[in-house]
C-alpha atoms as a PDB file:
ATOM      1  CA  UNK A   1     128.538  45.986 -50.936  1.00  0.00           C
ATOM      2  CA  UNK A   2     128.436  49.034 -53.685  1.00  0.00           C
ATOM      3  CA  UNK A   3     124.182  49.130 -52.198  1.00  0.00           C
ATOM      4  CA  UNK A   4     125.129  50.094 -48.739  1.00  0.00           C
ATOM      5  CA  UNK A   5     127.972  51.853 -49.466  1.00  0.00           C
ATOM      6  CA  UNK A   6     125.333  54.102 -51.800  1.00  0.00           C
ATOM      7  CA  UNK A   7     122.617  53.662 -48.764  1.00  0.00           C
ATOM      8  CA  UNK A   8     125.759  55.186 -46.653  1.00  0.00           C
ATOM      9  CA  UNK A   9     126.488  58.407 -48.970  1.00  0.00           C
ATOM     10  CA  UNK A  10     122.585  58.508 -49.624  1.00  0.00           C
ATOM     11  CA  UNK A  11     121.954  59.113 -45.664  1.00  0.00           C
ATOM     12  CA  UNK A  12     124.446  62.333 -45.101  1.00  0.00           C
ATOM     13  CA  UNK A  13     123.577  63.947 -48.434  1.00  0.00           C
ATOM     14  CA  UNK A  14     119.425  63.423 -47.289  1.00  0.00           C
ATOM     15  CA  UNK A  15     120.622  64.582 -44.085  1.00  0.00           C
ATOM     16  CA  UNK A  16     122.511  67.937 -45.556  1.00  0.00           C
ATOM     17  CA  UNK A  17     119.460  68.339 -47.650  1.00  0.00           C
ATOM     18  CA  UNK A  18     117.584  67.795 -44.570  1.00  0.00           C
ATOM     19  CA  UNK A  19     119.463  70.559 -42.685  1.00  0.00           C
ATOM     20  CA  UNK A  20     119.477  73.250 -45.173  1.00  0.00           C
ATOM     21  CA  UNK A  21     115.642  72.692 -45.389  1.00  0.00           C
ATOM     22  CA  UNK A  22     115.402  73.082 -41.853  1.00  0.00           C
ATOM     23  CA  UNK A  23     117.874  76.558 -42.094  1.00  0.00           C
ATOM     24  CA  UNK A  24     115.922  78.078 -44.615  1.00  0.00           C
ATOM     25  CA  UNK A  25     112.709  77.630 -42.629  1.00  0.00           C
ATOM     26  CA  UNK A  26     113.907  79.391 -39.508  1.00  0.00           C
ATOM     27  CA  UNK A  27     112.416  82.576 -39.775  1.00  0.00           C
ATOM     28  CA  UNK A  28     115.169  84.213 -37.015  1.00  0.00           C
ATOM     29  CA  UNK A  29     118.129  82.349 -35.271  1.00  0.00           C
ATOM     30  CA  UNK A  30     119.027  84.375 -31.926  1.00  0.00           C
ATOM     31  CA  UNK A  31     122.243  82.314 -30.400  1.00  0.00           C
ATOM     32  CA  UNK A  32     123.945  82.042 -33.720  1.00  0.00           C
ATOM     33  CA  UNK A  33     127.254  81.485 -31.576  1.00  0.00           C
ATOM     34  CA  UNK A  34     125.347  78.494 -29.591  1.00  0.00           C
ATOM     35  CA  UNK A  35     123.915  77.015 -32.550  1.00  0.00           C
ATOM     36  CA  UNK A  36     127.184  76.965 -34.189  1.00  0.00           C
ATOM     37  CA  UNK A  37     129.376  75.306 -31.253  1.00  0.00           C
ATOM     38  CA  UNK A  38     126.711  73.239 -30.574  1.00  0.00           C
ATOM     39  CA  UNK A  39     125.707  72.009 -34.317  1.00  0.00           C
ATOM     40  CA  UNK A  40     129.862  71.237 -34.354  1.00  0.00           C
ATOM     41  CA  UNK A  41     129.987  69.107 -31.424  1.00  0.00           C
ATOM     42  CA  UNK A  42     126.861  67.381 -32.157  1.00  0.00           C
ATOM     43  CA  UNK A  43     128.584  66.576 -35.859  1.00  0.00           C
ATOM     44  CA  UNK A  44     131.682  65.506 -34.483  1.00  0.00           C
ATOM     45  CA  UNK A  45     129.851  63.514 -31.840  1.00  0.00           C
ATOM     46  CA  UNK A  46     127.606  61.447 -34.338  1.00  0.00           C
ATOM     47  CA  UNK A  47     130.599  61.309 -36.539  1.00  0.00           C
ATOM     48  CA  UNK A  48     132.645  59.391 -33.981  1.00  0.00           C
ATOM     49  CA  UNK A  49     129.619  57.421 -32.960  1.00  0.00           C
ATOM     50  CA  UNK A  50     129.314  56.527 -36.329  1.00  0.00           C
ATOM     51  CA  UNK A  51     132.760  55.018 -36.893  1.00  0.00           C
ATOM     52  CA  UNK A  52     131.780  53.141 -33.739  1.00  0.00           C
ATOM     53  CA  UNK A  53     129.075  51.723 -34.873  1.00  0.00           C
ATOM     54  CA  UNK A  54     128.647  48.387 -35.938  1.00  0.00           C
ATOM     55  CA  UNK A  55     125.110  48.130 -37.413  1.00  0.00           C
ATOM     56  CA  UNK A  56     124.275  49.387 -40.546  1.00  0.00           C
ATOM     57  CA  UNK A  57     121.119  51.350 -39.512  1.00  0.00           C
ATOM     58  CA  UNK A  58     122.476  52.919 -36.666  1.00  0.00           C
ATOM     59  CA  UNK A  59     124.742  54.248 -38.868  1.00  0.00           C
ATOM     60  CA  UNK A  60     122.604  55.095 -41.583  1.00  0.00           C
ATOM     61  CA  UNK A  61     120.720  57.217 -38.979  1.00  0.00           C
ATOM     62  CA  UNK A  62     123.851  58.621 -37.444  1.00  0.00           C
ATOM     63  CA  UNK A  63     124.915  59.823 -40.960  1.00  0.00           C
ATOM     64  CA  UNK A  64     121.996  61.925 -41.426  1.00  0.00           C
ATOM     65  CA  UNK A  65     122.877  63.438 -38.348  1.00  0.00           C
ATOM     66  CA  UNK A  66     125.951  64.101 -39.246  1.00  0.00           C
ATOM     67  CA  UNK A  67     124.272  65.271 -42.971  1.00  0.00           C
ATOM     68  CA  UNK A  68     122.016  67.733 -41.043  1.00  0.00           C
ATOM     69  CA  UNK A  69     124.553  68.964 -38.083  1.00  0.00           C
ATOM     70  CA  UNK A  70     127.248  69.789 -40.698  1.00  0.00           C
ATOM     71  CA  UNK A  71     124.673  71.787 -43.115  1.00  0.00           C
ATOM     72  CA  UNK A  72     123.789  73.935 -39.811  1.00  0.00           C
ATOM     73  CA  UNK A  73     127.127  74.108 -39.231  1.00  0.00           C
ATOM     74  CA  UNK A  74     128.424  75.555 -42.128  1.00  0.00           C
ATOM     75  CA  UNK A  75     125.306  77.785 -42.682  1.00  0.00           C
ATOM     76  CA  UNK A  76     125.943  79.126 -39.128  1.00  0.00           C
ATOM     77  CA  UNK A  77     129.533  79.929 -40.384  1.00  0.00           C
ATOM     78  CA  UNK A  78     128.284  81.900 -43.005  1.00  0.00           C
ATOM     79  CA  UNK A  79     126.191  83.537 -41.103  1.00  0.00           C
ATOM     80  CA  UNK A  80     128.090  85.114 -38.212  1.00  0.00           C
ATOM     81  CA  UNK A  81     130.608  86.426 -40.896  1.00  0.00           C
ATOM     82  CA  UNK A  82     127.807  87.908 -42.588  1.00  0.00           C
ATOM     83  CA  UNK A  83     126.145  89.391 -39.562  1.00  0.00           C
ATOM     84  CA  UNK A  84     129.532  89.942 -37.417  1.00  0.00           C
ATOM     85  CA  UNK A  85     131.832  91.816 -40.059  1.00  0.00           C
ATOM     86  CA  UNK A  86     131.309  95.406 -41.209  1.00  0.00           C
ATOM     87  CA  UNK A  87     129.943  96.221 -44.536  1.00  0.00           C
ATOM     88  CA  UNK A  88     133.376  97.297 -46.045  1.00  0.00           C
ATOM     89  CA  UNK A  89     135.325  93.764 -45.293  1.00  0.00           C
ATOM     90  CA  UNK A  90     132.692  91.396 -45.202  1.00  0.00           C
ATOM     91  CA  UNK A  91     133.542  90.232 -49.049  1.00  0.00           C
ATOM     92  CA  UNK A  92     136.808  89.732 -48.403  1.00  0.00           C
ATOM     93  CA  UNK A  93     136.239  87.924 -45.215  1.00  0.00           C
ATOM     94  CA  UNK A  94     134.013  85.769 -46.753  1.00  0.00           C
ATOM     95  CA  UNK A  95     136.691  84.986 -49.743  1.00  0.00           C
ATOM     96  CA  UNK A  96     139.122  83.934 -46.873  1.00  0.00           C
ATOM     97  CA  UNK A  97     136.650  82.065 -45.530  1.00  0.00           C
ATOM     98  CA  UNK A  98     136.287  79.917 -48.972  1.00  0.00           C
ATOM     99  CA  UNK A  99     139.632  79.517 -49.447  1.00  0.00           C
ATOM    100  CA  UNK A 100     140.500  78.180 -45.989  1.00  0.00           C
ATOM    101  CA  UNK A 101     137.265  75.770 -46.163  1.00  0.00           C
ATOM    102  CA  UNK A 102     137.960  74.778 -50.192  1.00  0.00           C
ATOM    103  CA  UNK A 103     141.526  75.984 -50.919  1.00  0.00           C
ATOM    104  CA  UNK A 104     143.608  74.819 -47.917  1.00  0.00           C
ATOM    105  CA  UNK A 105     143.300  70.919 -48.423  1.00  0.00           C
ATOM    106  CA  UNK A 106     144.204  71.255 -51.896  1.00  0.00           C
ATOM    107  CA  UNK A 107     147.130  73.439 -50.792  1.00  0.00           C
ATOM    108  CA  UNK A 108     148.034  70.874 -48.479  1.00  0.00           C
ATOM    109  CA  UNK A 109     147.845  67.917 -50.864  1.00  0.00           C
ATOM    110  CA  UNK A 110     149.601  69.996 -53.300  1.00  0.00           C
ATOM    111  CA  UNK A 111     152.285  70.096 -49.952  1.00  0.00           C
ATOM    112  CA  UNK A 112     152.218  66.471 -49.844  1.00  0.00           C
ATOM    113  CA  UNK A 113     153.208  65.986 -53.537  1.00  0.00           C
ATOM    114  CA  UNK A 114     155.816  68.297 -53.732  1.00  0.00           C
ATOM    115  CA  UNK A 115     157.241  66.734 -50.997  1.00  0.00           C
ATOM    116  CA  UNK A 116     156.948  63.131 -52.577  1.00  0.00           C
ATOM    117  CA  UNK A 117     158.729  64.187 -55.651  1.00  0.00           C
ATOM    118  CA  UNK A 118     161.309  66.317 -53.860  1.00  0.00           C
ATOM    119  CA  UNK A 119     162.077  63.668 -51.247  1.00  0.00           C
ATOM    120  CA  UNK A 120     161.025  60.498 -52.270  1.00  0.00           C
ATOM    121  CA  UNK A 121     157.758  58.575 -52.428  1.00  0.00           C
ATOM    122  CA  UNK A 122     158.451  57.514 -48.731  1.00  0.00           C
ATOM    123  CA  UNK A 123     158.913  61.279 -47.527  1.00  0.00           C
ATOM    124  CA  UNK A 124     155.079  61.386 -46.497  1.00  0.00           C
ATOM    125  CA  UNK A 125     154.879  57.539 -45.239  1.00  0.00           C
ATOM    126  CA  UNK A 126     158.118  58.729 -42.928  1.00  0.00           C
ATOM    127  CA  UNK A 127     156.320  61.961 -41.947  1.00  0.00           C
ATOM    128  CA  UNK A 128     153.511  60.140 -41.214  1.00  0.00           C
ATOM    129  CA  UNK A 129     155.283  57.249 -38.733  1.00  0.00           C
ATOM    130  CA  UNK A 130     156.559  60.335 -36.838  1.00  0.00           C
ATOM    131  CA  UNK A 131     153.289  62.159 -36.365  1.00  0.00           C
ATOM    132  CA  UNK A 132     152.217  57.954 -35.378  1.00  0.00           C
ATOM    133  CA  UNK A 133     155.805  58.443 -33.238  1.00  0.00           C
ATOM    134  CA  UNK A 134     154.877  61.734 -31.722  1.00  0.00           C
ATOM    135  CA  UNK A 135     151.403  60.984 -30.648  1.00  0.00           C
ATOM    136  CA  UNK A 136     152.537  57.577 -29.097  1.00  0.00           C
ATOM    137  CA  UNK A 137     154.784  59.201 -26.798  1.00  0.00           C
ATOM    138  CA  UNK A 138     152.230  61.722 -25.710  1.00  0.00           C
ATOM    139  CA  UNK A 139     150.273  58.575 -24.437  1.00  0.00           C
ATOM    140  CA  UNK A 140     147.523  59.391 -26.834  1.00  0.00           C
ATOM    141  CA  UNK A 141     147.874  55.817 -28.678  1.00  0.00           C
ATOM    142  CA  UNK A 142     147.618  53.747 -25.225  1.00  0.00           C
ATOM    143  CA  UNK A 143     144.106  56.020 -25.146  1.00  0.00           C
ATOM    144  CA  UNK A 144     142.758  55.250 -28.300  1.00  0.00           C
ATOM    145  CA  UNK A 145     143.830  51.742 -27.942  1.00  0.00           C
ATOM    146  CA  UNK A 146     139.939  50.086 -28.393  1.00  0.00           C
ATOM    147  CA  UNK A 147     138.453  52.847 -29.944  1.00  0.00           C
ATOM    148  CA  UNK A 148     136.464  51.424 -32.998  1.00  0.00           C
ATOM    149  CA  UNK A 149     137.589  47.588 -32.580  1.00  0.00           C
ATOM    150  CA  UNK A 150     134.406  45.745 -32.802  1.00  0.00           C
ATOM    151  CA  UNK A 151     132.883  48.187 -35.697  1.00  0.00           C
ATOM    152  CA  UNK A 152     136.612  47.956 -37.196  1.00  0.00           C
ATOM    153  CA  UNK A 153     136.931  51.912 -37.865  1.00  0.00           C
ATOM    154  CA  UNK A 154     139.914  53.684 -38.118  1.00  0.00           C
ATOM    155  CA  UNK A 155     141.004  55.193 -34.898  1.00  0.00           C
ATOM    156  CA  UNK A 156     142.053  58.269 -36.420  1.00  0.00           C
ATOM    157  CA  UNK A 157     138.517  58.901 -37.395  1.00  0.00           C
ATOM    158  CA  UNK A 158     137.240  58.429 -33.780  1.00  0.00           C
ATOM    159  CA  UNK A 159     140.354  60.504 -32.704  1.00  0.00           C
ATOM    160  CA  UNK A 160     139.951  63.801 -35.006  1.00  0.00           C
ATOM    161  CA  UNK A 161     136.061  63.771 -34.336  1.00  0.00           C
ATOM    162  CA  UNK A 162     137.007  63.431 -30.322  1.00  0.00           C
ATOM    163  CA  UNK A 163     139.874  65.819 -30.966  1.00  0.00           C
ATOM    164  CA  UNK A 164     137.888  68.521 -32.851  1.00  0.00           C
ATOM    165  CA  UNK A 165     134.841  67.791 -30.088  1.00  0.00           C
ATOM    166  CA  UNK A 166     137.286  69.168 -27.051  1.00  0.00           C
ATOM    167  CA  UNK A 167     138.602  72.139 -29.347  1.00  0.00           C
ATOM    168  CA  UNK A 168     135.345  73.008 -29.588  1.00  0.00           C
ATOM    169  CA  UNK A 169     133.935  73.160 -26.483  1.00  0.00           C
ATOM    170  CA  UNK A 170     138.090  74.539 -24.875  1.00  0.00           C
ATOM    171  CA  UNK A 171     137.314  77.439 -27.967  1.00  0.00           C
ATOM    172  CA  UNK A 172     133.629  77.705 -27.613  1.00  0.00           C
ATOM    173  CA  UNK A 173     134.042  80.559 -24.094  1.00  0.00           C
ATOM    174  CA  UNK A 174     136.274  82.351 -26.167  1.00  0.00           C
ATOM    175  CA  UNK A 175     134.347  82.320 -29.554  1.00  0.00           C
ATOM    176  CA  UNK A 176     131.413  83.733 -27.466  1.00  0.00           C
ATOM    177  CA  UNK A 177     133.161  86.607 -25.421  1.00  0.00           C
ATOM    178  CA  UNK A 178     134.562  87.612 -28.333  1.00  0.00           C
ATOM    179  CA  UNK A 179     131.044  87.800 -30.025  1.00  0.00           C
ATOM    180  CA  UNK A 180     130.334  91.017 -27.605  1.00  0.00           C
ATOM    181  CA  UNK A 181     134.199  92.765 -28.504  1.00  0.00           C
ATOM    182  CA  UNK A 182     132.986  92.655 -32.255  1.00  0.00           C
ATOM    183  CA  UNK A 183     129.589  93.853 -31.863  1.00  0.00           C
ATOM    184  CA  UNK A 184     131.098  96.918 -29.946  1.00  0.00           C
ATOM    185  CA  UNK A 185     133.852  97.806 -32.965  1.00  0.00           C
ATOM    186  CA  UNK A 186     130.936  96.949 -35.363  1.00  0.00           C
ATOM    187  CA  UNK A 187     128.486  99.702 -33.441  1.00  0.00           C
ATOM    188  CA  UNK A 188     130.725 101.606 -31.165  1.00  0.00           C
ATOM    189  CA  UNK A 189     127.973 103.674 -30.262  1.00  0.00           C
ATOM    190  CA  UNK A 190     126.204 100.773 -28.456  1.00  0.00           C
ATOM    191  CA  UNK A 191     127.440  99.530 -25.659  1.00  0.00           C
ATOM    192  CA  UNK A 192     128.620  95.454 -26.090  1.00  0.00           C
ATOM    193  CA  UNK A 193     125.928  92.827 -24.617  1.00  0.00           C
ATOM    194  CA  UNK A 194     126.956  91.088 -21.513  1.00  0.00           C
END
């Protein structure tokens, strides 16, 4: 009922406060790169687990991992911008940073609605059943099959958290190698750490 659903939001907003608690305590991170892929996966890991879930406690505790892990995340964000990017672009960085984080799913929504009124109130439901179409016959439907049956959660929760889990750790090599190309542009005089 409306109490867990309030115990539910209640857990990832004590966890967030949790995990920018935790961030402001730490003195000195030194993998910021590490701490960021790895606060990501962990999120998108308890996230999944918690769509799987079918007890309410486990997922009360799996949401304030998921409150804590996305705090660290985003604060990690923040923080390699603000560390990684010279002086001279780092506010404008940072603005494209808020705008793809805040601005893009309004832009998208805003996508959404112009296409319902240009095409119909069906245009999105039809663009939808071929994305549904399109995944099926990339076999990723006969995958997904029993993910979340017994907790009943939508499997395209469990799928984006899985999804976003193996970008992450595919991206994660690449994120860090190129960690050492833009300390080198940022102090060419140093040579870039191995």
């Amino acid at each position: 009922g409306s109490g867990g659903y309030g115990a539910l939001l209640s857990a990832a907003g004590g966890g967030a406060l949790l995990g920018a608690f935790a961030m402001a305590s730490v003195r000195d991170v030194q993998a910021h790169g590490r701490v960021l892929i790895v606060s990501g996966i962990i999120f998108c890991a308890a996230l999944a687990a918690f769509a799987l879930s079918p007890l309410f406690w486990v997922g009360i505790v799996l949401l304030v991992l998921v409150g804590v892990t996305s705090t660290v995340f985003t604060t990690m964000i923040a923080t390699v911008i603000q560390l990684r990017v010279p002086g001279e672009l780092r506010g404008r960085v940072m603005s494209l940073y808020a705008i793809t984080l805040i601005g893009l799913p309004s832009l998208g929504a805003l996508g959404v609605a112009a296409a319902s009124r240009a095409l119909g109130a069906q245009a999105p439901a039809l663009a939808a059943r071929l994305s549904l179409g399109l995944l099926r016959a990339l076999g990723v439907e006969a995958l997904t099959r029993h993910l979340g049956l017994e907790a009943g959660a939508p499997r395209a929760v469990v799928l984006g958290a899985l999804v976003l889990i193996v970008v992450l750790v595919a991206t994660a090599p690449l994120f860090l190698s190129l960690r050492g190309a833009a300390e080198a542009l940022v102090r060419p005089d140093s040579a870039a750490p191995v």
